[in-house]
PDB file of N, CA and C in Angstrom:
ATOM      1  N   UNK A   1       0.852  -1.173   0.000  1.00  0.00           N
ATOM      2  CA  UNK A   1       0.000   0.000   0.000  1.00  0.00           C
ATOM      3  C   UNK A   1       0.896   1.234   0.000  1.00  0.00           C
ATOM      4  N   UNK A   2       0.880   1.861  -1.304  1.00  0.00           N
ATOM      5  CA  UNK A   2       2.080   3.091  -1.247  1.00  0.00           C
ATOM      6  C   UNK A   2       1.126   4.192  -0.565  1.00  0.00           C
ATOM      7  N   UNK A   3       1.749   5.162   0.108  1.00  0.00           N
ATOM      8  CA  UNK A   3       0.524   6.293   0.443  1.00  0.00           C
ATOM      9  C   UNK A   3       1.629   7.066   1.297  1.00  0.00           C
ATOM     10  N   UNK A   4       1.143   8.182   1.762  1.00  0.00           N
ATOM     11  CA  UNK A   4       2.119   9.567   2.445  1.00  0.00           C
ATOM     12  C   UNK A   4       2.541   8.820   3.608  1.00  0.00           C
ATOM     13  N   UNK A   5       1.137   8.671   4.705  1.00  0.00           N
ATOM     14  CA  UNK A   5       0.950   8.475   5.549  1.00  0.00           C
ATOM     15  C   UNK A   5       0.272   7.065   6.064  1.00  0.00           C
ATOM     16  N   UNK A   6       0.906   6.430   6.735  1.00  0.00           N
ATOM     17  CA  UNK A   6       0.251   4.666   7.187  1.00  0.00           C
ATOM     18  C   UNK A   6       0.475   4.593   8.631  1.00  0.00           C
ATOM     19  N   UNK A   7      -0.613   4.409   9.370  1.00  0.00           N
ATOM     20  CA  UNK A   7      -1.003   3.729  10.717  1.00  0.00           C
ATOM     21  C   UNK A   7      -1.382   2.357  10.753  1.00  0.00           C
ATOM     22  N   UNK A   8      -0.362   1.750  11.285  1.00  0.00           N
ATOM     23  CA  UNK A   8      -0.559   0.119  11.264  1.00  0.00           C
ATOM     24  C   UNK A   8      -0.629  -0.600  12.584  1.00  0.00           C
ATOM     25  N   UNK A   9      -1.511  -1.835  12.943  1.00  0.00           N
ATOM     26  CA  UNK A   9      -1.519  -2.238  14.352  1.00  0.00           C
ATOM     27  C   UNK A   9      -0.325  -3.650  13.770  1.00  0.00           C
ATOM     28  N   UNK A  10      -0.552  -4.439  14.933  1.00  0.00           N
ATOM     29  CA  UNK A  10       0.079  -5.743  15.068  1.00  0.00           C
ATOM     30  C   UNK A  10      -0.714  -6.567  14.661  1.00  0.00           C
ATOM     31  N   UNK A  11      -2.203  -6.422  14.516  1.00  0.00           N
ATOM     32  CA  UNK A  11      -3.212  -7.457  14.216  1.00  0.00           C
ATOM     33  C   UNK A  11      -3.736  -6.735  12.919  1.00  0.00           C
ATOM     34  N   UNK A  12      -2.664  -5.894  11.611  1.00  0.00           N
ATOM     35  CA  UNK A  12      -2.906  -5.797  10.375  1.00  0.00           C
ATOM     36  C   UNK A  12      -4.112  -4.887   9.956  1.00  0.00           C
ATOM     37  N   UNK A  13      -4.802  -4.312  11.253  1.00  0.00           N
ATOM     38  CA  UNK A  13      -5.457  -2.933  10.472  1.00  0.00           C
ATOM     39  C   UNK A  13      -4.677  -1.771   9.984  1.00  0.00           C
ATOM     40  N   UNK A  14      -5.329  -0.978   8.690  1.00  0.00           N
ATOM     41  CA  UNK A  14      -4.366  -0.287   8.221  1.00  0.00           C
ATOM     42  C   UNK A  14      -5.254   0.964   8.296  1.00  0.00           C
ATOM     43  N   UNK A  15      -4.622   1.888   8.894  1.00  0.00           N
ATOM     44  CA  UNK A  15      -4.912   3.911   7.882  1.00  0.00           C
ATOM     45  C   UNK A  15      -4.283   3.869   7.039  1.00  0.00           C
ATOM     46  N   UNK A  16      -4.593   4.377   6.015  1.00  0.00           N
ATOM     47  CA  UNK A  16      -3.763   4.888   5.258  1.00  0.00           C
ATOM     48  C   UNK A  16      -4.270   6.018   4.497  1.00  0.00           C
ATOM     49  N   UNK A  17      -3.314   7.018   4.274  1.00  0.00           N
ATOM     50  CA  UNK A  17      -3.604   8.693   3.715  1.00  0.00           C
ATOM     51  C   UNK A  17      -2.652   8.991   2.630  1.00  0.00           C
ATOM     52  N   UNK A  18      -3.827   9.050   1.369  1.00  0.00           N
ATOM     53  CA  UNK A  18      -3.098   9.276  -0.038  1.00  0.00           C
ATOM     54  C   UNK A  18      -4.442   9.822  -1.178  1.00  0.00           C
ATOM     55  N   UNK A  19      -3.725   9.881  -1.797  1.00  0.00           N
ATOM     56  CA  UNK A  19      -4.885  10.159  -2.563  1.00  0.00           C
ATOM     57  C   UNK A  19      -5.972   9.101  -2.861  1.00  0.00           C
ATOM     58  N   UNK A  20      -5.794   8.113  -2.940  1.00  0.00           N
ATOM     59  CA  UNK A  20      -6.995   6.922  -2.257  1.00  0.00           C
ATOM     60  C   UNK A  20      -6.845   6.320  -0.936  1.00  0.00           C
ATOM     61  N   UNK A  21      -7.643   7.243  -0.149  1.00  0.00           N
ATOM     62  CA  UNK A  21      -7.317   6.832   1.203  1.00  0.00           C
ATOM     63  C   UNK A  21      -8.001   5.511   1.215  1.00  0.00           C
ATOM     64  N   UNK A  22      -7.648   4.746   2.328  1.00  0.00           N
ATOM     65  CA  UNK A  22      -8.818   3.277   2.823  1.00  0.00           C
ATOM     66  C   UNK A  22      -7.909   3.139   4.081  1.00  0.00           C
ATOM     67  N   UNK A  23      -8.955   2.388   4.835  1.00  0.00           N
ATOM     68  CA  UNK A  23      -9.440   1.981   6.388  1.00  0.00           C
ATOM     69  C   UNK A  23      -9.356   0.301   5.521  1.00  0.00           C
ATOM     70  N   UNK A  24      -8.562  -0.408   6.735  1.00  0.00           N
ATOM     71  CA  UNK A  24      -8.634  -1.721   6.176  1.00  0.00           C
ATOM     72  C   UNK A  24      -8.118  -2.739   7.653  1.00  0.00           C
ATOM     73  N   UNK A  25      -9.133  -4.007   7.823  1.00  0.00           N
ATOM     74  CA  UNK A  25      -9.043  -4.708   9.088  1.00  0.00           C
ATOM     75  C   UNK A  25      -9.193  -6.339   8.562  1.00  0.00           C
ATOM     76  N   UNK A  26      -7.859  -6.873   9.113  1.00  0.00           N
ATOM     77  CA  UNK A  26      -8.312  -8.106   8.860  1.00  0.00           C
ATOM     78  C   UNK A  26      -9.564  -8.919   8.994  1.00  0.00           C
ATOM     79  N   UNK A  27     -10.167  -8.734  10.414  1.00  0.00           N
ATOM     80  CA  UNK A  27     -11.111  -8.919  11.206  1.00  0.00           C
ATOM     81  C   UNK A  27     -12.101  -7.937  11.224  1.00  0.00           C
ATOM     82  N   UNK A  28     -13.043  -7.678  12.093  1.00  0.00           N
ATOM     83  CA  UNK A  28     -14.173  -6.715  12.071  1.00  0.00           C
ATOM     84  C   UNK A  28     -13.571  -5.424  12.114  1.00  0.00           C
ATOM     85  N   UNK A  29     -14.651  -4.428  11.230  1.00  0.00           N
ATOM     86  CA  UNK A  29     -14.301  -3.333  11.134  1.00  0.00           C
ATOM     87  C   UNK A  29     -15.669  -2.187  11.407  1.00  0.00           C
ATOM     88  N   UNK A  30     -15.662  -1.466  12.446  1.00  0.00           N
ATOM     89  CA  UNK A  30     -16.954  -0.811  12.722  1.00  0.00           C
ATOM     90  C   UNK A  30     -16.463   0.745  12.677  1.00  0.00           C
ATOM     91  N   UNK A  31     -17.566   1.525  12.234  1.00  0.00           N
ATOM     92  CA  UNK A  31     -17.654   2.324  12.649  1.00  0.00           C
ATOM     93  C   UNK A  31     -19.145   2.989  13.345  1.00  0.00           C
ATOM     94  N   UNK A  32     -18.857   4.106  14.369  1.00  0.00           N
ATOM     95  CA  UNK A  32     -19.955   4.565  15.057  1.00  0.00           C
ATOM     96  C   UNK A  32     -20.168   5.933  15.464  1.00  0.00           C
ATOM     97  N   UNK A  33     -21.474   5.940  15.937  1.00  0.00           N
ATOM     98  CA  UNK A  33     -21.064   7.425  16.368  1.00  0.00           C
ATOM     99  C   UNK A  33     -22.654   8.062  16.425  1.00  0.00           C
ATOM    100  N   UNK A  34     -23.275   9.085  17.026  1.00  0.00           N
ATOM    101  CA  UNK A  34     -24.529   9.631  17.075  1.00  0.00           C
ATOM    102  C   UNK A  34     -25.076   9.690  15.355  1.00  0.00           C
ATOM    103  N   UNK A  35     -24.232   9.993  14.934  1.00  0.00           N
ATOM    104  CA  UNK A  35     -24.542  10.202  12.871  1.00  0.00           C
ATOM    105  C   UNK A  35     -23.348   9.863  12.736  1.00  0.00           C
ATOM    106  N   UNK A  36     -23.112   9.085  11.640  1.00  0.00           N
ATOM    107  CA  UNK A  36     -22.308   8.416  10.577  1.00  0.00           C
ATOM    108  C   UNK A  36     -22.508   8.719   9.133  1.00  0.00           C
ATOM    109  N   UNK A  37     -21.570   9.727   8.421  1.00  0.00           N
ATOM    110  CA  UNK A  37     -22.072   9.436   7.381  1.00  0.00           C
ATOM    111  C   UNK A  37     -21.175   9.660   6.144  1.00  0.00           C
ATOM    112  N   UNK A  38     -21.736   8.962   5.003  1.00  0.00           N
ATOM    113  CA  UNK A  38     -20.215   8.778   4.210  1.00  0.00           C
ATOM    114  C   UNK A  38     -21.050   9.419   2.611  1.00  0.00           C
ATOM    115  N   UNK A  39     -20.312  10.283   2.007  1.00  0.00           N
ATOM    116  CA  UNK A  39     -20.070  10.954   0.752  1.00  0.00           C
ATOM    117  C   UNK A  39     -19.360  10.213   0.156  1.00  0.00           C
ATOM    118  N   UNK A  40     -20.031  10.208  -1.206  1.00  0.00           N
ATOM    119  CA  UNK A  40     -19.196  10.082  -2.616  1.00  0.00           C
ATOM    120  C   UNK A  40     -19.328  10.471  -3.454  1.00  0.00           C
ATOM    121  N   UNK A  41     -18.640  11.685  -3.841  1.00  0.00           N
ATOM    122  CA  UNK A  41     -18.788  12.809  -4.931  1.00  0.00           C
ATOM    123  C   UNK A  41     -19.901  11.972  -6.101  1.00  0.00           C
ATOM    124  N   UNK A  42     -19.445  10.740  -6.605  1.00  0.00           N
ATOM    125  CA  UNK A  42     -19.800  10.524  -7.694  1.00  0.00           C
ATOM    126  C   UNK A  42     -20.579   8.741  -7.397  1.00  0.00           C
ATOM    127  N   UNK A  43     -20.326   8.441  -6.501  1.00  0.00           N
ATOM    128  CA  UNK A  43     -21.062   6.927  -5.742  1.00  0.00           C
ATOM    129  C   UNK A  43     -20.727   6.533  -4.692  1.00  0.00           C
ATOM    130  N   UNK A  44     -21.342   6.317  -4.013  1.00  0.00           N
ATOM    131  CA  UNK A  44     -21.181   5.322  -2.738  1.00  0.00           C
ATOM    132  C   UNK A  44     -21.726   4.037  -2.790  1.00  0.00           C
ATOM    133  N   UNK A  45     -20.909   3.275  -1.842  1.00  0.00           N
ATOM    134  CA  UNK A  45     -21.336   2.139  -2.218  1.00  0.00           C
ATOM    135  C   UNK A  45     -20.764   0.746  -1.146  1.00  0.00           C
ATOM    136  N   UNK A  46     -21.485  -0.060  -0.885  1.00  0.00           N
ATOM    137  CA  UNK A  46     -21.651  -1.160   0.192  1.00  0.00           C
ATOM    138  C   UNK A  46     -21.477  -2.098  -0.094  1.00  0.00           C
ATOM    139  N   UNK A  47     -19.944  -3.654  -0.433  1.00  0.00           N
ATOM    140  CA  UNK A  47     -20.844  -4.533  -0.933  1.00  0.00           C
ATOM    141  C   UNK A  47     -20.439  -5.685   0.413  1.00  0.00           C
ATOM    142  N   UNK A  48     -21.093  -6.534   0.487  1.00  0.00           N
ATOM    143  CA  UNK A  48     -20.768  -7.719   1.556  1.00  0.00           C
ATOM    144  C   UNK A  48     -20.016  -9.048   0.656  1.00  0.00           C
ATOM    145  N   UNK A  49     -19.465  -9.842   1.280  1.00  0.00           N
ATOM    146  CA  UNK A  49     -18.598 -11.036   0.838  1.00  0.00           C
ATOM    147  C   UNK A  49     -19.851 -11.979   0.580  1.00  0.00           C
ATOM    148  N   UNK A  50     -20.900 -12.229   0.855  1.00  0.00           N
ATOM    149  CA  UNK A  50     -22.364 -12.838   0.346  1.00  0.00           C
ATOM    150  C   UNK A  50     -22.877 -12.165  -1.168  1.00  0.00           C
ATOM    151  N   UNK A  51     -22.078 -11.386  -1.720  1.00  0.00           N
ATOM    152  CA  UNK A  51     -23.255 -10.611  -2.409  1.00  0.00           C
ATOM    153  C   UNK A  51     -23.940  -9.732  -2.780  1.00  0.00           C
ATOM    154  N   UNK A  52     -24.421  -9.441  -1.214  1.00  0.00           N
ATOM    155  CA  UNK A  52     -25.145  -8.618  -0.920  1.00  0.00           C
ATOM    156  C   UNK A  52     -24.486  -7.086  -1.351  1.00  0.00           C
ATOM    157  N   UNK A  53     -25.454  -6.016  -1.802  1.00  0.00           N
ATOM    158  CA  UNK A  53     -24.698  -4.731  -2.548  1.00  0.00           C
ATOM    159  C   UNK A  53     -25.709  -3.518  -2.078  1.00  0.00           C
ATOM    160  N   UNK A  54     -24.916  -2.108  -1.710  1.00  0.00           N
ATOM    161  CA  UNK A  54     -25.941  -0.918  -2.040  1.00  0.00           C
ATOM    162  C   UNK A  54     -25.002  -0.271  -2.598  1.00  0.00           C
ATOM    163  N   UNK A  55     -25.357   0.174  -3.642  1.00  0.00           N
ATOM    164  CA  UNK A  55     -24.731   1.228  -4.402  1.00  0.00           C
ATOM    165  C   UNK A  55     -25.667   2.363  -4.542  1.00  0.00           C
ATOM    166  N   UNK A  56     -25.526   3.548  -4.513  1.00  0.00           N
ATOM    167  CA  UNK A  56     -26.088   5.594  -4.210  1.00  0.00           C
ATOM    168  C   UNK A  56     -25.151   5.829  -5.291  1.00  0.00           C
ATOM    169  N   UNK A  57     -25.853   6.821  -6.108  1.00  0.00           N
ATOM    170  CA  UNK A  57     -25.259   7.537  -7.066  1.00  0.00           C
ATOM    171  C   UNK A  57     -26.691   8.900  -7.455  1.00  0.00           C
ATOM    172  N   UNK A  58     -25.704   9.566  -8.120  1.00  0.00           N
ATOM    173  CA  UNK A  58     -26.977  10.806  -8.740  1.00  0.00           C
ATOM    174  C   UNK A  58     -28.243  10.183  -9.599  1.00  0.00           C
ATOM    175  N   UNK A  59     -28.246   9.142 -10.105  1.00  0.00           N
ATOM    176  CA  UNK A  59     -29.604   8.692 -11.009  1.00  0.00           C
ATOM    177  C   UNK A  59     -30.044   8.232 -10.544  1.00  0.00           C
ATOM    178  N   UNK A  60     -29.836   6.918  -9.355  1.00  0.00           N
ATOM    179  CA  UNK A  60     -30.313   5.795  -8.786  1.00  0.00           C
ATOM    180  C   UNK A  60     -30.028   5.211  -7.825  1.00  0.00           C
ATOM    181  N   UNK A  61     -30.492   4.722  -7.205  1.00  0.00           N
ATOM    182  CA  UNK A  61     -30.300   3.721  -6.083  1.00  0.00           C
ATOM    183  C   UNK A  61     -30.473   2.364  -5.885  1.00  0.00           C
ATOM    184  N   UNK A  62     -29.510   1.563  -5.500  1.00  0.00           N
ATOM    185  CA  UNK A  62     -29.429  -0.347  -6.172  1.00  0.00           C
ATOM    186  C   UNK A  62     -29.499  -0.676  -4.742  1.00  0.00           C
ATOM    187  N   UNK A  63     -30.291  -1.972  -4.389  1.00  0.00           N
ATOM    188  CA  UNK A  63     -29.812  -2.443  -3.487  1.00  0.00           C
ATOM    189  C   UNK A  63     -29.975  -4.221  -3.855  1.00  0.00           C
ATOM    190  N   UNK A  64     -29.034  -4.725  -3.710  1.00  0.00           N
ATOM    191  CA  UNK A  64     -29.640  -6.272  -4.101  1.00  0.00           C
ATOM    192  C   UNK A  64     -28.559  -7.319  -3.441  1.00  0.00           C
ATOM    193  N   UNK A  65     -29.295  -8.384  -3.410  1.00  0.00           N
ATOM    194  CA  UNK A  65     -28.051  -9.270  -3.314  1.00  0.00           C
ATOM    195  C   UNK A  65     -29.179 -10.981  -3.233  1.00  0.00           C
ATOM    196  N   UNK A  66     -28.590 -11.843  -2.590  1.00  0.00           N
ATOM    197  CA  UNK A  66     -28.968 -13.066  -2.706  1.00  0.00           C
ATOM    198  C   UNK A  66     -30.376 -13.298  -2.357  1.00  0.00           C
ATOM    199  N   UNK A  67     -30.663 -12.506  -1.135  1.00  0.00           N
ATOM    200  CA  UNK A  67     -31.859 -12.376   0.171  1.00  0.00           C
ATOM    201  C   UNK A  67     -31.700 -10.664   0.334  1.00  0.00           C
ATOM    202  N   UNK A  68     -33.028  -9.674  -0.014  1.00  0.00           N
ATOM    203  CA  UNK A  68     -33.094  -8.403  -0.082  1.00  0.00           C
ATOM    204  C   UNK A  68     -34.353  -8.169   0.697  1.00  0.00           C
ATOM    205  N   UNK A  69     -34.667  -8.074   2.236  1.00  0.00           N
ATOM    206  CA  UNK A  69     -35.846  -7.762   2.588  1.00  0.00           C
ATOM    207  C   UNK A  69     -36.263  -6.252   2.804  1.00  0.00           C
ATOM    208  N   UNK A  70     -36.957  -5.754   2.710  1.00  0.00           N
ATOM    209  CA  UNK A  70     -37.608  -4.356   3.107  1.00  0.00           C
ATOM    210  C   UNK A  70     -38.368  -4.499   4.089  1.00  0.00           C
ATOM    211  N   UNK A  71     -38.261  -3.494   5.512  1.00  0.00           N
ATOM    212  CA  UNK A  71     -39.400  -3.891   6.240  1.00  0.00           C
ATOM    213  C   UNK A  71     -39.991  -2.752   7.232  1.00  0.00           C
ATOM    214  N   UNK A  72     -40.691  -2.590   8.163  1.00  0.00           N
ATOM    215  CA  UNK A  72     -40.670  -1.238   8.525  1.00  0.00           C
ATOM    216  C   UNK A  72     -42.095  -1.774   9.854  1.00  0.00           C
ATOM    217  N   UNK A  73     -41.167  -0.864  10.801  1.00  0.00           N
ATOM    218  CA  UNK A  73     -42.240  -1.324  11.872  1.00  0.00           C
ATOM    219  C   UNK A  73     -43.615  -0.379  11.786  1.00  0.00           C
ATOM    220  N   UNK A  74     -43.671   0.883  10.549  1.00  0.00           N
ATOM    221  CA  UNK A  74     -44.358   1.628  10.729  1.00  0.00           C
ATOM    222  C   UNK A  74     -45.389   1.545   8.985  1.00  0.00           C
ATOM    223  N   UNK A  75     -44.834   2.204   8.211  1.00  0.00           N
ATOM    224  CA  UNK A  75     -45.471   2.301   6.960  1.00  0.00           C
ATOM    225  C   UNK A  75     -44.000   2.216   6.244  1.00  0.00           C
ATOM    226  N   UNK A  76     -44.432   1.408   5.015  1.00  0.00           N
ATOM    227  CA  UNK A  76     -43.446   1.114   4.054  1.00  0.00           C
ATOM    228  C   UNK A  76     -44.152   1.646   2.564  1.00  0.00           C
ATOM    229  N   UNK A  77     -43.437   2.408   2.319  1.00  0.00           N
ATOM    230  CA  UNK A  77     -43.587   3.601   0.299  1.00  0.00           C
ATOM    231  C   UNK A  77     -42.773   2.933  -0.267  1.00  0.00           C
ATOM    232  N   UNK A  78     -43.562   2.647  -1.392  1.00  0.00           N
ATOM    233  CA  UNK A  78     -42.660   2.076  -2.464  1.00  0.00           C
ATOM    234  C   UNK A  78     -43.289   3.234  -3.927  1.00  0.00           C
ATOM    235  N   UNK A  79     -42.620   3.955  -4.240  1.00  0.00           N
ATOM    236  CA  UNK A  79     -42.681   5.087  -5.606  1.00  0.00           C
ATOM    237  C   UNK A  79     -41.893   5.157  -6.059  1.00  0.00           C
ATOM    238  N   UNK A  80     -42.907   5.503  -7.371  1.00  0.00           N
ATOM    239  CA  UNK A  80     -42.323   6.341  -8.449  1.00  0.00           C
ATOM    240  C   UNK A  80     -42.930   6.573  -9.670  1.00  0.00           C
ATOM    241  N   UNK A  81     -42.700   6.792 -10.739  1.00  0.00           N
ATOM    242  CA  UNK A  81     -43.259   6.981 -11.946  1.00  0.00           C
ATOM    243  C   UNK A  81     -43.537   5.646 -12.883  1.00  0.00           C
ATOM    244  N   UNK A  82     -42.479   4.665 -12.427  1.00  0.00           N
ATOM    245  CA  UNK A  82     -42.688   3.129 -12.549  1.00  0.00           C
ATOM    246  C   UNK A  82     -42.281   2.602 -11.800  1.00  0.00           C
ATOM    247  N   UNK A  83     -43.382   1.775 -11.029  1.00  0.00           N
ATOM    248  CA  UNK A  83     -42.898   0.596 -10.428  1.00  0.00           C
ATOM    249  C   UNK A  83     -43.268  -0.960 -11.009  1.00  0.00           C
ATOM    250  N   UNK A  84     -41.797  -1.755 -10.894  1.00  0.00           N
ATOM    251  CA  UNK A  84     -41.633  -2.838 -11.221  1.00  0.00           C
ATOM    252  C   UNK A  84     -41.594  -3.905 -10.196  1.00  0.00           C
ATOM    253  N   UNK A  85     -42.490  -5.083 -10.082  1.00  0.00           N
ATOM    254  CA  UNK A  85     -42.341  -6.068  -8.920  1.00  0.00           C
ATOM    255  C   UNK A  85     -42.299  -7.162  -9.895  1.00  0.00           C
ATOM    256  N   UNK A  86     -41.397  -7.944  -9.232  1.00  0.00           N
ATOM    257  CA  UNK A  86     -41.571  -9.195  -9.818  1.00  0.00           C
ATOM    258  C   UNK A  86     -40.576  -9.305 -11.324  1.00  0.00           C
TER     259      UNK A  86
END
């Protein structure tokens, strides 16, 4: 990992600060906090080792993977100008 700046443990999590920064943990990796929240000029994006994916961008929003539930202890909206089920 070439980069300016690297913070490294003994158990292989990495900082690293460059022009592509990344956060990287062998093992679990959390973050927390009252609000959390992550920008991407041009996408953001989630994927899991199952599959499972969210990708955010300016046109659209994806979420999918093997098993995709929606659920809501209150009222659940599903819109738009087309909706597709099935």
């Amino acid at each position: 990992m070439s980069s300016f700046a690297t913070l490294s443990s003994k158990a292989g999590s990495q900082l690293a600060l460059d022009s592509d920064s990344k956060l990287s943990a062998k093992a679990g990796l959390g973050l927390s906090g009252k609000t959390v929240t992550g920008v991407g000029e041009t996408e953001l994006g989630m994927a899991g080792g199952g599959g499972g994916k969210v990708t955010l961008n300016a046109g659209s929003a994806e979420i999918g993977g093997p098993k995709t539930t929606v659920s809501s202890d209150g009222v659940t909206s599903v819109s738009g100008s087309m909706v597709k089920i099935g």
